[in-house]
C-alpha atoms as a PDB file:
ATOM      1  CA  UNK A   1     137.355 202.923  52.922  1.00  0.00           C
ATOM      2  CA  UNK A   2     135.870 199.266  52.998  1.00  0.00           C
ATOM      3  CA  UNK A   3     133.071 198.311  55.157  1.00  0.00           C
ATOM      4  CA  UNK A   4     133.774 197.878  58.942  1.00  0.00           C
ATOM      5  CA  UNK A   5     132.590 194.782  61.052  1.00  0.00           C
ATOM      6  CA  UNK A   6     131.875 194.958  64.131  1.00  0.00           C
ATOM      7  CA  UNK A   7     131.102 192.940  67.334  1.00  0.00           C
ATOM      8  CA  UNK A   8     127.632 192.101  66.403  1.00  0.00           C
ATOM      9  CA  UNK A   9     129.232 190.628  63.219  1.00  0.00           C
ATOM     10  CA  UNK A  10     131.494 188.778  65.072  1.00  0.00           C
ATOM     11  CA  UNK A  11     128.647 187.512  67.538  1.00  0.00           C
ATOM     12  CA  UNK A  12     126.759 186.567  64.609  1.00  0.00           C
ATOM     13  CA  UNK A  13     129.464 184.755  62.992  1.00  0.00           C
ATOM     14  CA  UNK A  14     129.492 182.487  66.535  1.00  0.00           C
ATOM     15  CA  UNK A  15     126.012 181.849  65.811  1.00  0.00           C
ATOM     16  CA  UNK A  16     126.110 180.286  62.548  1.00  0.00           C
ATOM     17  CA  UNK A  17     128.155 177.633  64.141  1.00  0.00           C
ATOM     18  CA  UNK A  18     126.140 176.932  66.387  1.00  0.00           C
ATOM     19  CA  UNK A  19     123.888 176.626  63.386  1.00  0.00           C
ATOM     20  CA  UNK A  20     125.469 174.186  61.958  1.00  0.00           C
ATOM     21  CA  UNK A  21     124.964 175.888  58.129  1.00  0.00           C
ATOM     22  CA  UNK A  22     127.786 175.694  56.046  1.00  0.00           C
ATOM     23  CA  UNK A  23     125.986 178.608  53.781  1.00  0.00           C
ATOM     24  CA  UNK A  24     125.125 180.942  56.579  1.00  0.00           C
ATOM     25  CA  UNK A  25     128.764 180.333  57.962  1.00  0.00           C
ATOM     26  CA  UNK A  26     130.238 181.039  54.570  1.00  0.00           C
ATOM     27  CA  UNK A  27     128.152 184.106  54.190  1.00  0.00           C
ATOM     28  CA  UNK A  28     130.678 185.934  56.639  1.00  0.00           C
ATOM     29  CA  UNK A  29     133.945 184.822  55.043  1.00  0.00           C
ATOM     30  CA  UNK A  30     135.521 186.621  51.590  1.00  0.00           C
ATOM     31  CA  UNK A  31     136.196 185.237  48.536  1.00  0.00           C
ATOM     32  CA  UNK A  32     140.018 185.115  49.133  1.00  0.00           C
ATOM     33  CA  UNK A  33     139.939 183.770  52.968  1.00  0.00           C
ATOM     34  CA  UNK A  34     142.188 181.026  54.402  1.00  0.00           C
ATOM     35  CA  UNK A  35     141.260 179.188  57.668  1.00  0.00           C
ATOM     36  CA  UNK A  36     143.790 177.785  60.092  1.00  0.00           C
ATOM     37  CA  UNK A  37     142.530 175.309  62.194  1.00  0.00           C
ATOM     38  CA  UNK A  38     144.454 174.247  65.690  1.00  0.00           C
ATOM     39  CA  UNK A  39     145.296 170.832  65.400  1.00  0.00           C
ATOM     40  CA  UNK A  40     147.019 169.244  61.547  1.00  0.00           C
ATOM     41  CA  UNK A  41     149.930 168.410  59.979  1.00  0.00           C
ATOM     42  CA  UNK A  42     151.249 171.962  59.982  1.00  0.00           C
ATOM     43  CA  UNK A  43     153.209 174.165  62.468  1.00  0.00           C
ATOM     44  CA  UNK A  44     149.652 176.220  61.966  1.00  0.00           C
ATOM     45  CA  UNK A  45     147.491 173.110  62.213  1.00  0.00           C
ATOM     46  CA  UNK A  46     145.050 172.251  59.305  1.00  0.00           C
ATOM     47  CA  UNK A  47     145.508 175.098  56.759  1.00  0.00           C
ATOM     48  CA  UNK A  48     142.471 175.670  54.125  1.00  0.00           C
ATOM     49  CA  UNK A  49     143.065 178.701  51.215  1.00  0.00           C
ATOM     50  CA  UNK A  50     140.027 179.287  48.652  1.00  0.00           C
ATOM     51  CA  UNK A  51     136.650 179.824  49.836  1.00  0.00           C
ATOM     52  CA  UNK A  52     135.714 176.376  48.570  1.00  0.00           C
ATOM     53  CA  UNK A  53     138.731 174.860  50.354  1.00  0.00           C
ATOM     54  CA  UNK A  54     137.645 177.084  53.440  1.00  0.00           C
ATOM     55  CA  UNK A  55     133.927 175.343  53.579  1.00  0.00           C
ATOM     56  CA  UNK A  56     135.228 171.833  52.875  1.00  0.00           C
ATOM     57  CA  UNK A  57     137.275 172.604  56.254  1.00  0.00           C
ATOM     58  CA  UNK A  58     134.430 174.071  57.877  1.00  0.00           C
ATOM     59  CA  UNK A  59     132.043 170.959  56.977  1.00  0.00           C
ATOM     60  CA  UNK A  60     134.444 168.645  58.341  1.00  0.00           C
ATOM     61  CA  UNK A  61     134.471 170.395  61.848  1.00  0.00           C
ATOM     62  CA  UNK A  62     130.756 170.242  61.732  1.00  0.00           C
ATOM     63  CA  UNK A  63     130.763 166.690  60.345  1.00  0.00           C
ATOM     64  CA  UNK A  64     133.158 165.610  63.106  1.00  0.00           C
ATOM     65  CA  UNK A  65     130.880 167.434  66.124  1.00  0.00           C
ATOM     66  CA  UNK A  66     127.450 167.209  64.949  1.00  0.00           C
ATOM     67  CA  UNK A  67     126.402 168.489  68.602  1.00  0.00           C
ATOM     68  CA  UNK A  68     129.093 171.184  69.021  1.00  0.00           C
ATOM     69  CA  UNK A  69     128.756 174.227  70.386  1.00  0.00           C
ATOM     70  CA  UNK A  70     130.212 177.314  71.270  1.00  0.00           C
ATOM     71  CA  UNK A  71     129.224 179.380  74.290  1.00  0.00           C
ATOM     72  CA  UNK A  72     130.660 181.889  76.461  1.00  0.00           C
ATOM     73  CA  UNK A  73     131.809 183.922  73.477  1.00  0.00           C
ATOM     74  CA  UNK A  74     133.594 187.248  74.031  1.00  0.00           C
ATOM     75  CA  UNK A  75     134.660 189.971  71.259  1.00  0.00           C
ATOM     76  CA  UNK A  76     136.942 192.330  70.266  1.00  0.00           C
ATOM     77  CA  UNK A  77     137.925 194.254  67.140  1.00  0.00           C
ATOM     78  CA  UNK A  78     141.144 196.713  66.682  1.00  0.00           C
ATOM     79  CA  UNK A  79     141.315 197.982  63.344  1.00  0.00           C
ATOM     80  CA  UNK A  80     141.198 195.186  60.454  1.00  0.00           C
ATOM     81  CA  UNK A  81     142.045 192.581  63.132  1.00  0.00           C
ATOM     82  CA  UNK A  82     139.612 190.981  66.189  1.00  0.00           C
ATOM     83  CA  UNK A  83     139.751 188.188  68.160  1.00  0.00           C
ATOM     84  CA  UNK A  84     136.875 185.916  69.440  1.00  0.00           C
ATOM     85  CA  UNK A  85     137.162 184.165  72.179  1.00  0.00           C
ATOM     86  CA  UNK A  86     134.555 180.873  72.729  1.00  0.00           C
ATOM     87  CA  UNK A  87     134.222 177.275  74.771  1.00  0.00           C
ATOM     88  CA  UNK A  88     133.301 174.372  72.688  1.00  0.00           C
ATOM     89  CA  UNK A  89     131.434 171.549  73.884  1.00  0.00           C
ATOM     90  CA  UNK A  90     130.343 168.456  72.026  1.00  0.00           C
ATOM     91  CA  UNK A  91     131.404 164.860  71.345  1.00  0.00           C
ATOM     92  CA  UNK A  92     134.178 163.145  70.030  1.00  0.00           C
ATOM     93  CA  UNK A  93     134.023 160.578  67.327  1.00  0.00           C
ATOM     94  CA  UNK A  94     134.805 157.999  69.627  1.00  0.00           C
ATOM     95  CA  UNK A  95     131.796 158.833  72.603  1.00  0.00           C
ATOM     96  CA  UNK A  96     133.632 161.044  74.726  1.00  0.00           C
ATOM     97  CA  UNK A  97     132.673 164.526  75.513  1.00  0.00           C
ATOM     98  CA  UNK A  98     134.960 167.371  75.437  1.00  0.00           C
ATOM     99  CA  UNK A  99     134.999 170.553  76.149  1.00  0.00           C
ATOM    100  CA  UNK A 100     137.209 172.945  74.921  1.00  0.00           C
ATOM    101  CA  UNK A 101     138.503 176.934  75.821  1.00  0.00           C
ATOM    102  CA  UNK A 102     139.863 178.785  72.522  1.00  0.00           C
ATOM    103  CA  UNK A 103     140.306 181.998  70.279  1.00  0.00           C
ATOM    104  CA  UNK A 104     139.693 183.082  66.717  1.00  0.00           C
ATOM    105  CA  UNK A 105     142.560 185.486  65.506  1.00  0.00           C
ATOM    106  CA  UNK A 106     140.521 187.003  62.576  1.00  0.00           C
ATOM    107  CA  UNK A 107     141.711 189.537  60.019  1.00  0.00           C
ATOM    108  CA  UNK A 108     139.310 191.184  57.809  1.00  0.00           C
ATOM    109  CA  UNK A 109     138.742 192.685  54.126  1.00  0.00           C
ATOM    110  CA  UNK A 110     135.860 194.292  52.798  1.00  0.00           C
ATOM    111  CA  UNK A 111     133.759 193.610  55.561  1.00  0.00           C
ATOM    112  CA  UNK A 112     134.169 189.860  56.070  1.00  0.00           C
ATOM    113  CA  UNK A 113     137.249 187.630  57.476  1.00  0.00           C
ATOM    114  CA  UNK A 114     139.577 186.914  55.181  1.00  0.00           C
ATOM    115  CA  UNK A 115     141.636 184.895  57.790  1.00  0.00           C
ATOM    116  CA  UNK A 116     140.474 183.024  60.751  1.00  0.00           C
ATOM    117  CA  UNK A 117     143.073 181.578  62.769  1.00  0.00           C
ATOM    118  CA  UNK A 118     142.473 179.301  65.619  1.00  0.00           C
ATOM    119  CA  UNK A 119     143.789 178.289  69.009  1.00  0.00           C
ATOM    120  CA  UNK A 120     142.165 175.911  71.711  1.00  0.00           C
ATOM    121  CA  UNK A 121     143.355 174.354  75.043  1.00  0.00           C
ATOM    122  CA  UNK A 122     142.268 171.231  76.259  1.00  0.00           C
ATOM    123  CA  UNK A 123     141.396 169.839  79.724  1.00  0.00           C
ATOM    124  CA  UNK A 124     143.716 167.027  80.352  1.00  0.00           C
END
């Protein structure tokens, strides 16, 4: 039986974005994790495999919102699966300020997420 994570993990994982450390953010991922970010060229957005792949993703989100950050978080875990739930605030490349209700599906392995899936919607 593999280590469990728990909501504290989870709420700690949240934190490192807010952060902004690439290292401390990786710390929480395994070796073999993918991350799907919402918006790209896929069906399932941006799609990253390989932990090096992963944190080139993850620098680019913090690249692109230097003042992001994510409040209002909620948690919940159900086996090797858990969902965060968050509200994203920062600026746009262009000047304009968003702000931003989403999810994290996450699946984990041996105590760390192996696959973080996100979803977002936007005020219009």
């Amino acid at each position: 039986m593999g280590i469990k994570v728990n909501v504290e993990f989870l709420k700690a994982f949240g934190n490192a974005w807010n952060n902004h450390d690439i290292d401390e953010l990786m710390s929480y991922m395994d070796e073999n994790c993918i991350f799907q970010g919402s918006m790209g060229p896929e069906i399932c957005g941006s799609y990253y495999e390989g932990f090096n792949n992963v944190r080139e993703g993850y620098q680019k989100m913090l690249d692109t919102f230097p003042d992001g950050t994510w409040t209002d978080d909620t948690h919940f875990i159900a086996d090797n699966q858990g969902v965060s739930e968050w509200t994203f605030r920062g600026t746009s490349p262009d000047g304009s300020k968003i702000e931003i209700r989403g999810c994290d599906i996450l699946t984990f392995r041996n105590g760390k997420i192996s696959i973080k899936n996100s979803f977002r919607k936007i005020k219009v």
